[in-house]
N, C-alpha and C. Protein backbone atom coordinates (compact mmCIF):
# COMPACT_ATOMS: atom_id res chain seq x y z
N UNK A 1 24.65 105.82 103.03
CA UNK A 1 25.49 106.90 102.53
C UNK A 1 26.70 106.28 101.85
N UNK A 2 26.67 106.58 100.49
CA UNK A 2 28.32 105.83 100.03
C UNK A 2 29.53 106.99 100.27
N UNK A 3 30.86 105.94 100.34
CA UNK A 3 31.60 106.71 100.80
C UNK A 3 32.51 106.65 99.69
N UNK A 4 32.66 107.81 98.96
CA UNK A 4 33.79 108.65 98.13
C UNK A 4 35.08 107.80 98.30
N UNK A 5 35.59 106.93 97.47
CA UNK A 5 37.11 106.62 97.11
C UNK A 5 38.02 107.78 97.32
N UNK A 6 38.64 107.20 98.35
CA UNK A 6 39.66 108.33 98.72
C UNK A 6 40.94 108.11 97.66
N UNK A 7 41.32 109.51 96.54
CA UNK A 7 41.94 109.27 95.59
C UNK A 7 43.59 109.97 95.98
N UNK A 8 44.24 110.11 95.55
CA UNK A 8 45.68 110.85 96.17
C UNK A 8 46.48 111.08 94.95
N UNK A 9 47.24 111.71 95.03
CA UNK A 9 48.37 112.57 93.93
C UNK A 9 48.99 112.35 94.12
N UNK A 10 49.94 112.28 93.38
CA UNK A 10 52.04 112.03 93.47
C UNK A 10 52.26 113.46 92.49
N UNK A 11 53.46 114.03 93.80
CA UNK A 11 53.77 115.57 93.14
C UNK A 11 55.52 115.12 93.19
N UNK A 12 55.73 115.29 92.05
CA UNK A 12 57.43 114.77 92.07
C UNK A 12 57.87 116.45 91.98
N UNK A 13 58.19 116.74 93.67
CA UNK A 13 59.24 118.13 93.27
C UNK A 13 60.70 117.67 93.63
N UNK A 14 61.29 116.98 92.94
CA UNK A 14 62.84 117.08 92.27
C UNK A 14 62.93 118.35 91.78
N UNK A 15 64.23 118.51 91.83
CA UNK A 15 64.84 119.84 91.30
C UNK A 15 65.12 119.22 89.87
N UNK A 16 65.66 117.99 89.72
CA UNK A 16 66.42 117.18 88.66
C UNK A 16 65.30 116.00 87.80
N UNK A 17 65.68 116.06 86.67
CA UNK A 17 65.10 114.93 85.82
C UNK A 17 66.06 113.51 86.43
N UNK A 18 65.13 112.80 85.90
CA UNK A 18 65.91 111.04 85.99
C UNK A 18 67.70 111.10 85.51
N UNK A 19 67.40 111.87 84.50
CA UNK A 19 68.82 112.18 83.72
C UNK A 19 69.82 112.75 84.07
N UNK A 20 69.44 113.53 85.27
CA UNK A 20 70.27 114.79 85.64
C UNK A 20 70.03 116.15 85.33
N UNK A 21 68.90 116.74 84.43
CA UNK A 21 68.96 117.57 84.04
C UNK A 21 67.92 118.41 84.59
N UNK A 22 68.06 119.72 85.08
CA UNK A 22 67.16 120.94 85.91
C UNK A 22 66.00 120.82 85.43
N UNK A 23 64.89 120.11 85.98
CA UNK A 23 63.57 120.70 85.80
C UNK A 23 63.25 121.58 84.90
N UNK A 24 61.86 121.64 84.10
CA UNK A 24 61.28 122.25 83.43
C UNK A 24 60.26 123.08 84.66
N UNK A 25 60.36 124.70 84.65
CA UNK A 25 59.73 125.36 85.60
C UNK A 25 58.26 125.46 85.39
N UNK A 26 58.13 125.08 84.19
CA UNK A 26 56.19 125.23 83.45
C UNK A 26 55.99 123.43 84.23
N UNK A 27 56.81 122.53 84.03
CA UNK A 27 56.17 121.77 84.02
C UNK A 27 55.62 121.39 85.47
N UNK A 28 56.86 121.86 86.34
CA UNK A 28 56.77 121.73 87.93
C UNK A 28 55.68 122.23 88.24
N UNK A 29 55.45 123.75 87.70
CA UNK A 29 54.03 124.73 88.01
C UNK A 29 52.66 123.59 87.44
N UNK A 30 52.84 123.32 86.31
CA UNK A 30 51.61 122.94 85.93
C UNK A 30 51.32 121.19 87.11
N UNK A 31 52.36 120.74 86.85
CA UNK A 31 51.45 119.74 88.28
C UNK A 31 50.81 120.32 90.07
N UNK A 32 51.90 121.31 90.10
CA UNK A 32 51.21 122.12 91.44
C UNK A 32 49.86 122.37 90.78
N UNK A 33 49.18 122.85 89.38
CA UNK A 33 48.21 123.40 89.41
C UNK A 33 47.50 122.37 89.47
N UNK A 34 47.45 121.23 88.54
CA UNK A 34 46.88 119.94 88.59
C UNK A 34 46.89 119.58 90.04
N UNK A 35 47.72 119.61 91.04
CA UNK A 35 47.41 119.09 92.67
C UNK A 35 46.54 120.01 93.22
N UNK A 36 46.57 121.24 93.19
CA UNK A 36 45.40 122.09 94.01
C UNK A 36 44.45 121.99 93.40
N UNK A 37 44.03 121.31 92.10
CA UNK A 37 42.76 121.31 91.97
C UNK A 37 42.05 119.80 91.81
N UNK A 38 42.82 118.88 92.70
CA UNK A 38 42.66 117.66 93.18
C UNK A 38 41.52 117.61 93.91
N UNK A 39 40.85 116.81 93.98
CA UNK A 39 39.87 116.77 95.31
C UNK A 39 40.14 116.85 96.69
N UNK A 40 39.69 117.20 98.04
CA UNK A 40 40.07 117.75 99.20
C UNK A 40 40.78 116.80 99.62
N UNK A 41 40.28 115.25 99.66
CA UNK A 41 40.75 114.52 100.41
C UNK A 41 42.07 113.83 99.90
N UNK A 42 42.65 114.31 98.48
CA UNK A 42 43.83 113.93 98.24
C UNK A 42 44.83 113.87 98.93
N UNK A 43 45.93 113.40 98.70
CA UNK A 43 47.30 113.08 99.62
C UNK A 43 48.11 113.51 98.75
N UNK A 44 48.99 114.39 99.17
CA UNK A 44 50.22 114.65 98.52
C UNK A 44 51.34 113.54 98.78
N UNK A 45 51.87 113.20 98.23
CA UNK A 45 53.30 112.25 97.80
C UNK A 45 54.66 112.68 97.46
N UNK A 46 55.44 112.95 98.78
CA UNK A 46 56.88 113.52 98.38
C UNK A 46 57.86 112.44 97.66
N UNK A 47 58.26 112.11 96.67
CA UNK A 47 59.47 111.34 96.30
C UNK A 47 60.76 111.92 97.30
N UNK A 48 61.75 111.18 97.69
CA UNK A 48 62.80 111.68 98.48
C UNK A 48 63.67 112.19 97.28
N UNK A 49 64.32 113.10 97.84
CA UNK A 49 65.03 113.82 97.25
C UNK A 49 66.56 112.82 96.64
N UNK A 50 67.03 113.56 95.49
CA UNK A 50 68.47 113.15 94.73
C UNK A 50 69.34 112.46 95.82
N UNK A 51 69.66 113.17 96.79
CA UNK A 51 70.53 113.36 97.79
C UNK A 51 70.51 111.80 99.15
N UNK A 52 68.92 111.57 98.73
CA UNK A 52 68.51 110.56 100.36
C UNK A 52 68.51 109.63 99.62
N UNK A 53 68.97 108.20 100.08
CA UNK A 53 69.20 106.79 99.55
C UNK A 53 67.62 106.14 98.91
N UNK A 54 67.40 105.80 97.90
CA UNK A 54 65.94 105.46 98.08
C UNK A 54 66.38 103.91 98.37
N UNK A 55 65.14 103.72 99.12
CA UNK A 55 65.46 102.25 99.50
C UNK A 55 64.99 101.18 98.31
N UNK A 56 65.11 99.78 98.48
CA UNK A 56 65.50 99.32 97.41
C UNK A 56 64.54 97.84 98.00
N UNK A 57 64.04 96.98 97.19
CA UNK A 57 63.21 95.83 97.47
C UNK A 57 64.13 94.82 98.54
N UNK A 58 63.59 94.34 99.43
CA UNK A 58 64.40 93.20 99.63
C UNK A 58 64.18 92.03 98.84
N UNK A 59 64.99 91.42 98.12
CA UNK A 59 64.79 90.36 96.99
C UNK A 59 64.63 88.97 98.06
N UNK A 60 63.54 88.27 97.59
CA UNK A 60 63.05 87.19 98.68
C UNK A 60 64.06 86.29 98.45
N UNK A 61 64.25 85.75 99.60
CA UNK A 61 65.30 84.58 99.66
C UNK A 61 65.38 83.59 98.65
N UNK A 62 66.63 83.21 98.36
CA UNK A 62 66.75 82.65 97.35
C UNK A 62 66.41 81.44 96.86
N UNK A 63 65.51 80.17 97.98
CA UNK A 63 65.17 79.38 97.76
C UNK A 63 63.72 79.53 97.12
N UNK A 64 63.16 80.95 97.33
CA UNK A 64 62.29 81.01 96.70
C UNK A 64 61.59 81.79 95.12
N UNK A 65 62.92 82.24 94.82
CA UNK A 65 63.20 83.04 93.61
C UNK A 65 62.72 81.60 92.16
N UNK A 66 62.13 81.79 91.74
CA UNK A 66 61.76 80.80 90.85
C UNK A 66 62.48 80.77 89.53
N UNK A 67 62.60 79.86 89.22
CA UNK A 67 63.37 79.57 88.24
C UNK A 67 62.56 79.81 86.79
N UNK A 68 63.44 79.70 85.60
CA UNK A 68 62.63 79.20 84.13
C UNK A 68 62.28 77.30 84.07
N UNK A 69 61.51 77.43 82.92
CA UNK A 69 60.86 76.24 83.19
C UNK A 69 62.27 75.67 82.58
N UNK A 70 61.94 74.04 81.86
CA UNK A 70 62.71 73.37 81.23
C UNK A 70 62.28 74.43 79.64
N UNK A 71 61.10 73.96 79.36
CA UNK A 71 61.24 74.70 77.95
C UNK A 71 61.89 75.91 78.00
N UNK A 72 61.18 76.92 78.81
CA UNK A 72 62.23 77.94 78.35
C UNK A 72 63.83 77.89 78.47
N UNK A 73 64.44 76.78 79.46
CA UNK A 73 65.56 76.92 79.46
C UNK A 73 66.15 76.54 77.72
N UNK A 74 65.81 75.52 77.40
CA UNK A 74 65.98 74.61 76.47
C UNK A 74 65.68 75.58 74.98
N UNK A 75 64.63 76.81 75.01
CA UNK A 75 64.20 77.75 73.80
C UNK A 75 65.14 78.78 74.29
N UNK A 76 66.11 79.19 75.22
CA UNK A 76 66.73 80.20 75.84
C UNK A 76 68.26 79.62 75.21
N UNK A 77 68.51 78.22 75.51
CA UNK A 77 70.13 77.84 75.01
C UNK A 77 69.88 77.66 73.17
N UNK A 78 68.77 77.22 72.79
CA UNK A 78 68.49 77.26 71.37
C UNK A 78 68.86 78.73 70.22
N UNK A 79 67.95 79.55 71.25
CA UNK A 79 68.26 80.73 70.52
C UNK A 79 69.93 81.43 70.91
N UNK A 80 70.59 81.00 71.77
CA UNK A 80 72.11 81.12 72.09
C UNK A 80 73.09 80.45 71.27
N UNK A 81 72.63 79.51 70.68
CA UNK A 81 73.74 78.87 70.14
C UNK A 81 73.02 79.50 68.90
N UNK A 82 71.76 79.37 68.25
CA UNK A 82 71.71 79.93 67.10
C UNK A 82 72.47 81.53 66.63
N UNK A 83 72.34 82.22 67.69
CA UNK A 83 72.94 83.49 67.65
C UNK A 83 74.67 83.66 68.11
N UNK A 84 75.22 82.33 68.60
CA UNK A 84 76.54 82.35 68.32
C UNK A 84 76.95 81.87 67.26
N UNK A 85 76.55 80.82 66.12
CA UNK A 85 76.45 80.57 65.37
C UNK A 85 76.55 81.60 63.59
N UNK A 86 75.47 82.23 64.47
CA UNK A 86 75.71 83.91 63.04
C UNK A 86 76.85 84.48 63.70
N UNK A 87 77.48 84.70 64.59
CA UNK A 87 78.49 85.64 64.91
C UNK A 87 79.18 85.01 64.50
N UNK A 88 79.52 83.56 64.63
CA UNK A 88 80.86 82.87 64.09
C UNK A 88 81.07 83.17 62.64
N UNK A 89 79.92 82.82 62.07
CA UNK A 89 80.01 82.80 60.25
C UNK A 89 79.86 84.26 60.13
N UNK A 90 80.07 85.26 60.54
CA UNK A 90 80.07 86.74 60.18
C UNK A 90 81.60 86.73 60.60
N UNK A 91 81.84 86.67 61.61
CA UNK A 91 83.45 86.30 61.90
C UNK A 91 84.25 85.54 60.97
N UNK A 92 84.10 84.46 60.68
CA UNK A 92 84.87 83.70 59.24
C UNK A 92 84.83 85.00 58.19
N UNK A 93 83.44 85.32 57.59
CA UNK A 93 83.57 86.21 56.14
C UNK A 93 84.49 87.42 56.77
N UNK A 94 84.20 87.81 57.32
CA UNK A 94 85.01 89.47 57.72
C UNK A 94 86.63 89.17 58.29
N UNK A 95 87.23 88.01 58.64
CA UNK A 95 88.47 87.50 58.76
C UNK A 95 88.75 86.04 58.31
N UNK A 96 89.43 86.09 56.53
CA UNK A 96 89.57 85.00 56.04
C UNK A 96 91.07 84.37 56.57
N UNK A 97 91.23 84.45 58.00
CA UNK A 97 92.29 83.28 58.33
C UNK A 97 92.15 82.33 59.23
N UNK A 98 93.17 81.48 59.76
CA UNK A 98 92.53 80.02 60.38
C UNK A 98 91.81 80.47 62.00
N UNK A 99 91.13 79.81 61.76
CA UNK A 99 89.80 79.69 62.53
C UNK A 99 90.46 79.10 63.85
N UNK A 100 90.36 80.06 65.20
CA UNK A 100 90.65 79.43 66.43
C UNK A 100 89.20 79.21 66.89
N UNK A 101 89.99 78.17 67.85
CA UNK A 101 88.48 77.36 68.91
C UNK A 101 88.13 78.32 69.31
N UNK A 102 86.70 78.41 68.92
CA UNK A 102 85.81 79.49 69.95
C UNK A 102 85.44 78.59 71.22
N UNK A 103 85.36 77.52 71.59
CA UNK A 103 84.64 76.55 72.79
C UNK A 103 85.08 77.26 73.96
N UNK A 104 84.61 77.36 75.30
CA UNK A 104 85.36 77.83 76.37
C UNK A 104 85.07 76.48 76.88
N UNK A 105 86.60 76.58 77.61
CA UNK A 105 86.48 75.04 78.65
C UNK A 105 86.99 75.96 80.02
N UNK A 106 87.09 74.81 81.07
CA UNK A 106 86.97 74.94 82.48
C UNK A 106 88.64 76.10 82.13
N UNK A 107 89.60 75.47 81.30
CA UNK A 107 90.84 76.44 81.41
C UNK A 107 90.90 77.69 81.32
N UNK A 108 89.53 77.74 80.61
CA UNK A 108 89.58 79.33 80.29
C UNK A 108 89.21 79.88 81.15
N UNK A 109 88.05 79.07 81.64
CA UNK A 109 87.44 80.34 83.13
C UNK A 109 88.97 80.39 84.61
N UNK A 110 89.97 79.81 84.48
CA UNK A 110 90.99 79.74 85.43
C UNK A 110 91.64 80.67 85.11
N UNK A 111 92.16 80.77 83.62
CA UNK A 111 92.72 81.41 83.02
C UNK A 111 92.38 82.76 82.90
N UNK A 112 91.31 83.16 82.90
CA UNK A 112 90.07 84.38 83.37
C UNK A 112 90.73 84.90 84.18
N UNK A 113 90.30 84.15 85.62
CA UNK A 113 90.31 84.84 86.58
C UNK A 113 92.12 85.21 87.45
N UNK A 114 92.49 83.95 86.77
CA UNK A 114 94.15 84.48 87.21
C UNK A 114 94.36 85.67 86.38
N UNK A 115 94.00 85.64 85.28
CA UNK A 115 94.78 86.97 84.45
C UNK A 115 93.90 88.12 85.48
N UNK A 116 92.82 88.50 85.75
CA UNK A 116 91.79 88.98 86.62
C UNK A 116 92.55 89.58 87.60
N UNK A 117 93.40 88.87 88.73
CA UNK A 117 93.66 88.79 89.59
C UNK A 117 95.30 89.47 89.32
N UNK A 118 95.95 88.73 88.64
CA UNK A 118 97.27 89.14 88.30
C UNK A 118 97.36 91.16 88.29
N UNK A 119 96.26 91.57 87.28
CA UNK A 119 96.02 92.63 87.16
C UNK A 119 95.85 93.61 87.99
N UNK A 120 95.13 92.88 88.67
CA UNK A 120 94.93 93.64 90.27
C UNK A 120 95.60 94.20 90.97
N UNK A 121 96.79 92.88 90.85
CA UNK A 121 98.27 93.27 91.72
C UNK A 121 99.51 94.00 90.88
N UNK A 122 98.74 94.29 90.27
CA UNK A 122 99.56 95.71 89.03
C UNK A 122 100.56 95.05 88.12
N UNK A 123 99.89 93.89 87.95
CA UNK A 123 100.92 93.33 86.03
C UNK A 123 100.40 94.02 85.29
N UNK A 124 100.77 94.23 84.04
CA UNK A 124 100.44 94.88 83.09
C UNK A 124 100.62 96.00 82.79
N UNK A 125 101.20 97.19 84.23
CA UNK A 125 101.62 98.18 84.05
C UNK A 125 102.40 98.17 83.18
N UNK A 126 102.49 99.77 82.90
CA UNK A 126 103.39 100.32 81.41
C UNK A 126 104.82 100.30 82.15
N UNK A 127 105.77 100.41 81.01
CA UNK A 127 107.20 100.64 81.81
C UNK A 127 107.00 102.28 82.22
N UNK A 128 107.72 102.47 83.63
CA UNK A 128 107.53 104.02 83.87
C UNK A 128 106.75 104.32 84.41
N UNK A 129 105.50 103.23 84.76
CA UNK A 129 104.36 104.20 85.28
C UNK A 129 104.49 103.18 86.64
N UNK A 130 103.37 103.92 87.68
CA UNK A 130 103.69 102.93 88.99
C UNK A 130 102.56 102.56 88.57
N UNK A 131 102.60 100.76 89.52
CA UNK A 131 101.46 100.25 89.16
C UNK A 131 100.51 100.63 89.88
N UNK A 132 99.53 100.35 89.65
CA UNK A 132 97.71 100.44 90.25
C UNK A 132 97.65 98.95 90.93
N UNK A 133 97.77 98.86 92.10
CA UNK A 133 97.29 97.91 93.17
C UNK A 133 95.68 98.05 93.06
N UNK A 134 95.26 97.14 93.62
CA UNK A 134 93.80 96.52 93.86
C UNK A 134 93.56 95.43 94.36
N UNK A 135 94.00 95.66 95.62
CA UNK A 135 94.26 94.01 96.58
C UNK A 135 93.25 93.71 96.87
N UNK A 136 92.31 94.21 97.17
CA UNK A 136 90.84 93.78 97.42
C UNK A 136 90.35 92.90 96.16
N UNK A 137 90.37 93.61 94.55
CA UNK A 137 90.35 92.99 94.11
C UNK A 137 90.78 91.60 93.40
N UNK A 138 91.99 91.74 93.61
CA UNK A 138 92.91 90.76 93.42
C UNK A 138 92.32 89.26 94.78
N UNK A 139 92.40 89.53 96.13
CA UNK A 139 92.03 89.04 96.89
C UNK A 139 90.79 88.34 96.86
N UNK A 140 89.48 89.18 95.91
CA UNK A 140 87.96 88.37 95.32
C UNK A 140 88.45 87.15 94.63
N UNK A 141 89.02 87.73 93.60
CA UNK A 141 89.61 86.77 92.38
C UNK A 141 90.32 85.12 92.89
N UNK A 142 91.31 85.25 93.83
CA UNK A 142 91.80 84.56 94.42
C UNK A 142 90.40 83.19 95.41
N UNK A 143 90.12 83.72 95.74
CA UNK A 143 88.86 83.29 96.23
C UNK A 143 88.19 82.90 95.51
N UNK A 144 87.60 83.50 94.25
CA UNK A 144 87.15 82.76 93.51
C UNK A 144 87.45 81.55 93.00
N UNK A 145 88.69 81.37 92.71
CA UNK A 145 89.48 80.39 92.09
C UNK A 145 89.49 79.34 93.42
N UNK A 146 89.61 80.00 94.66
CA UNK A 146 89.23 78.66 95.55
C UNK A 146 88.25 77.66 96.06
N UNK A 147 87.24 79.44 95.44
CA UNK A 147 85.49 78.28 95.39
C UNK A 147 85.56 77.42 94.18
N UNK A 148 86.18 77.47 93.46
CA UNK A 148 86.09 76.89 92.25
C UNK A 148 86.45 75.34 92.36
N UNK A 149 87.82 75.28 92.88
CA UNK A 149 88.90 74.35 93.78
C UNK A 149 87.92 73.40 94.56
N UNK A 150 87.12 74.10 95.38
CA UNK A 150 86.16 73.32 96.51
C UNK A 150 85.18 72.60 95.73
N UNK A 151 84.58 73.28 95.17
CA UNK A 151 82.96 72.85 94.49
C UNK A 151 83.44 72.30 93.64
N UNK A 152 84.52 71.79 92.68
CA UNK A 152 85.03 71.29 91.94
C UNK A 152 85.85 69.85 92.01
N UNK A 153 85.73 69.93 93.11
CA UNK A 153 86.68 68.68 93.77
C UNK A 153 85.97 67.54 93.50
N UNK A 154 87.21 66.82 92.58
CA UNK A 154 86.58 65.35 92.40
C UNK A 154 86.19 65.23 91.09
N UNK A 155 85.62 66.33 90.37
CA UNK A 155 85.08 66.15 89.28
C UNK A 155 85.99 66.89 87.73
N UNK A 156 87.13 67.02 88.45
CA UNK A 156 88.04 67.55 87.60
C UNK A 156 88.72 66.88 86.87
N UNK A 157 90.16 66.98 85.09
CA UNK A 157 90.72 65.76 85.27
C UNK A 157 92.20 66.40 85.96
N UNK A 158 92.83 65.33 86.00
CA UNK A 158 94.04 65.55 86.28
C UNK A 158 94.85 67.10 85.82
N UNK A 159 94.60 67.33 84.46
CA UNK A 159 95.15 68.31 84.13
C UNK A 159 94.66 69.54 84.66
N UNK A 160 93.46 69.65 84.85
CA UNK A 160 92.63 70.72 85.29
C UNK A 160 92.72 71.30 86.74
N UNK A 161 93.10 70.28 87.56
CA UNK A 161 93.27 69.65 88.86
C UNK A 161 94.79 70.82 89.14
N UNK A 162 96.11 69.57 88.23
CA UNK A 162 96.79 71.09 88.16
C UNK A 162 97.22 72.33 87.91
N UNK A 163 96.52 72.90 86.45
CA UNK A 163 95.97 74.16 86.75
C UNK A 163 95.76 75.15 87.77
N UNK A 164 94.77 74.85 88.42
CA UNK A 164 94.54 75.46 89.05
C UNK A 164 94.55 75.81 90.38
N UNK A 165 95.57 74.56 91.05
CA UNK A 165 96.96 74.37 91.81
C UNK A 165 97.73 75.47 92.01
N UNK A 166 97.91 75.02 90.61
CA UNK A 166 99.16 75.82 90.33
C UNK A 166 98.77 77.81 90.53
N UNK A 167 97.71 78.04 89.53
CA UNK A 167 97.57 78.66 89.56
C UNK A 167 97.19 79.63 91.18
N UNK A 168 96.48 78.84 91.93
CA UNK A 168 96.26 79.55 93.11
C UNK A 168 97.60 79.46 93.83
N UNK A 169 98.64 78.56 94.12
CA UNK A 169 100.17 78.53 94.21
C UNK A 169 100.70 80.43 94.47
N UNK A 170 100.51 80.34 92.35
CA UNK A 170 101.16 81.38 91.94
C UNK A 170 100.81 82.95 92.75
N UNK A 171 99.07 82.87 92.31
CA UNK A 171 98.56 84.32 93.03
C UNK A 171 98.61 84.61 94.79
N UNK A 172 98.49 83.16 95.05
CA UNK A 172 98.77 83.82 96.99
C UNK A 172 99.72 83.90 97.58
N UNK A 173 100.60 83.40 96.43
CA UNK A 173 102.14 84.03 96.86
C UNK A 173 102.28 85.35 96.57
N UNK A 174 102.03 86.21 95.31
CA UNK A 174 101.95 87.31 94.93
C UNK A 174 101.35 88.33 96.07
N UNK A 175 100.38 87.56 96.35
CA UNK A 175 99.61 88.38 97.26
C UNK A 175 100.14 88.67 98.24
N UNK A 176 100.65 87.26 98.88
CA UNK A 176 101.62 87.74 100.48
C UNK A 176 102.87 88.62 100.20
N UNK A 177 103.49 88.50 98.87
CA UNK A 177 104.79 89.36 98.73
C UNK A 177 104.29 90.87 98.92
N UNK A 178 103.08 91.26 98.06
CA UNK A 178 102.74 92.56 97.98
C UNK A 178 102.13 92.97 99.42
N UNK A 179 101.41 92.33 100.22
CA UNK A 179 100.62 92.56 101.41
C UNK A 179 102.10 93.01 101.80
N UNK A 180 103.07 91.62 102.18
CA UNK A 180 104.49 91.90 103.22
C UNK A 180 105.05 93.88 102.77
N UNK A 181 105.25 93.79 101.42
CA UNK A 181 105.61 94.70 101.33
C UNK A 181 105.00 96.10 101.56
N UNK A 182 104.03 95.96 101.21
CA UNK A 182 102.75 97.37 102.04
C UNK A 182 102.68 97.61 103.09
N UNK A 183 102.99 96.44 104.00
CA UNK A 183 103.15 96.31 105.44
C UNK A 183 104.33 96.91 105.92
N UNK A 184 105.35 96.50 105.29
CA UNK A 184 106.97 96.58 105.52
C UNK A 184 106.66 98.28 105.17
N UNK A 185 106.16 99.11 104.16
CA UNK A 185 106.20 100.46 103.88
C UNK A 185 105.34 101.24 104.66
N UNK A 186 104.33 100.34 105.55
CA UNK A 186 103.49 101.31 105.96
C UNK A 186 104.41 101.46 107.37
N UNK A 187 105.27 100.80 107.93
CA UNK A 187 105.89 100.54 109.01
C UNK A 187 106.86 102.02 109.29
N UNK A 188 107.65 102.38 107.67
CA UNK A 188 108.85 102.85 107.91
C UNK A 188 108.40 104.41 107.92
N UNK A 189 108.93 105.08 108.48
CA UNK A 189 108.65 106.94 108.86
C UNK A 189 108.28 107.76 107.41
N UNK A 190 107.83 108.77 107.34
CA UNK A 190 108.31 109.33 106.46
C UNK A 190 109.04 110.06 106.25
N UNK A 191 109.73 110.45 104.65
CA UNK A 191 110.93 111.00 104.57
C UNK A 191 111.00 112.38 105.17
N UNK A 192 111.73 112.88 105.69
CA UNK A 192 111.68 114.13 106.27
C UNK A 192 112.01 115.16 105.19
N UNK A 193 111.81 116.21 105.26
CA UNK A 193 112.05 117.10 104.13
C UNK A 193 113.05 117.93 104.59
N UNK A 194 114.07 118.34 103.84
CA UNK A 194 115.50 119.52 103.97
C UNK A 194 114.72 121.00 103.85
């Protein structure tokens, strides 16, 4: 006796498209009609609703995530520099004045992330306005710049070395002034009202 492939349906009743937008009521009907006239032994298939977390792959550990080969790395930086290359010379014709270094060096990525960080702790505000704190963020940034410090050690030159000294110096002082002071405000009562 052969036995019938057991076949099954997927009935997506969302209220909502991928997009956000309310269902089509013909279209919802017409897959209900397409499912009841499925074969008996079908399975219906609920998608979870807008509302319930869908769960998400666990991505396999990272020693085993595979890499690109050499060629492709090597046809991957080829076609990168070729395509920074047209941006530069589209950049020259469309702005005929002197040409700054496009190169990024190690200063810039310091320089990155302090400005990054600075921001966080509300530089840049307008005059007049209060600033926008983001100590958490500010606090990543900072860190960053210390993994940088660690994994970097040794292979820096001198100048680079103090850089970014300096620079972490500058932001975890910032940081403790603003922490002290959040601290110091969260301490004191509030104002009472007349």
């Amino acid at each position: 006796m052969e036995e019938k492939p057991s076949s099954f349906t997927v009935t997506d009743r969302r209220k909502f498209t991928l997009e956000g937008d309310p269902r089509d009521e013909a279209t919802t009907a017409a897959e209900q009609e397409s499912g009841e006239r499925a074969d008996t032994t079908a399975r219906v298939i609920n998608f979870p609703r807008q509302e319930e977390p869908i769960p998400t792959e666990v991505a396999p550990p990272e020693e085993h995530v595979p890499g690109p080969t050499a060629k492709e790395a090597a046809d991957q930086h080829a076609a990168y520099q070729q395509s920074s290359r047209e941006i530069d010379s589209m950049l020259r014709h469309a702005n005929a004045g002197p040409e700054a270094s496009q190169e990024a060096t190690f200063e810039h990525v310091i320089q990155s992330i302090y400005l990054s960080a600075i921001m966080a702790m509300g530089a840049g505000t307008e005059q007049g306005q209060q600033p926008r704190l983001d100590i958490v963020g500010a606090r990543q940034s900072i860190d960053m710049l210390a993994i940088l410090q660690e994994k970097t050690k040794g292979n820096l030159t001198e100048k680079e070395q103090r850089l970014l000294q300096n620079a972490l110096f500058d932001l975890r002082m910032m940081f403790v002034e603003i922490t002290n002071a959040i601290a110091k405000q969260a301490q004191q009562p509030p104002p009472k009202k007349k």
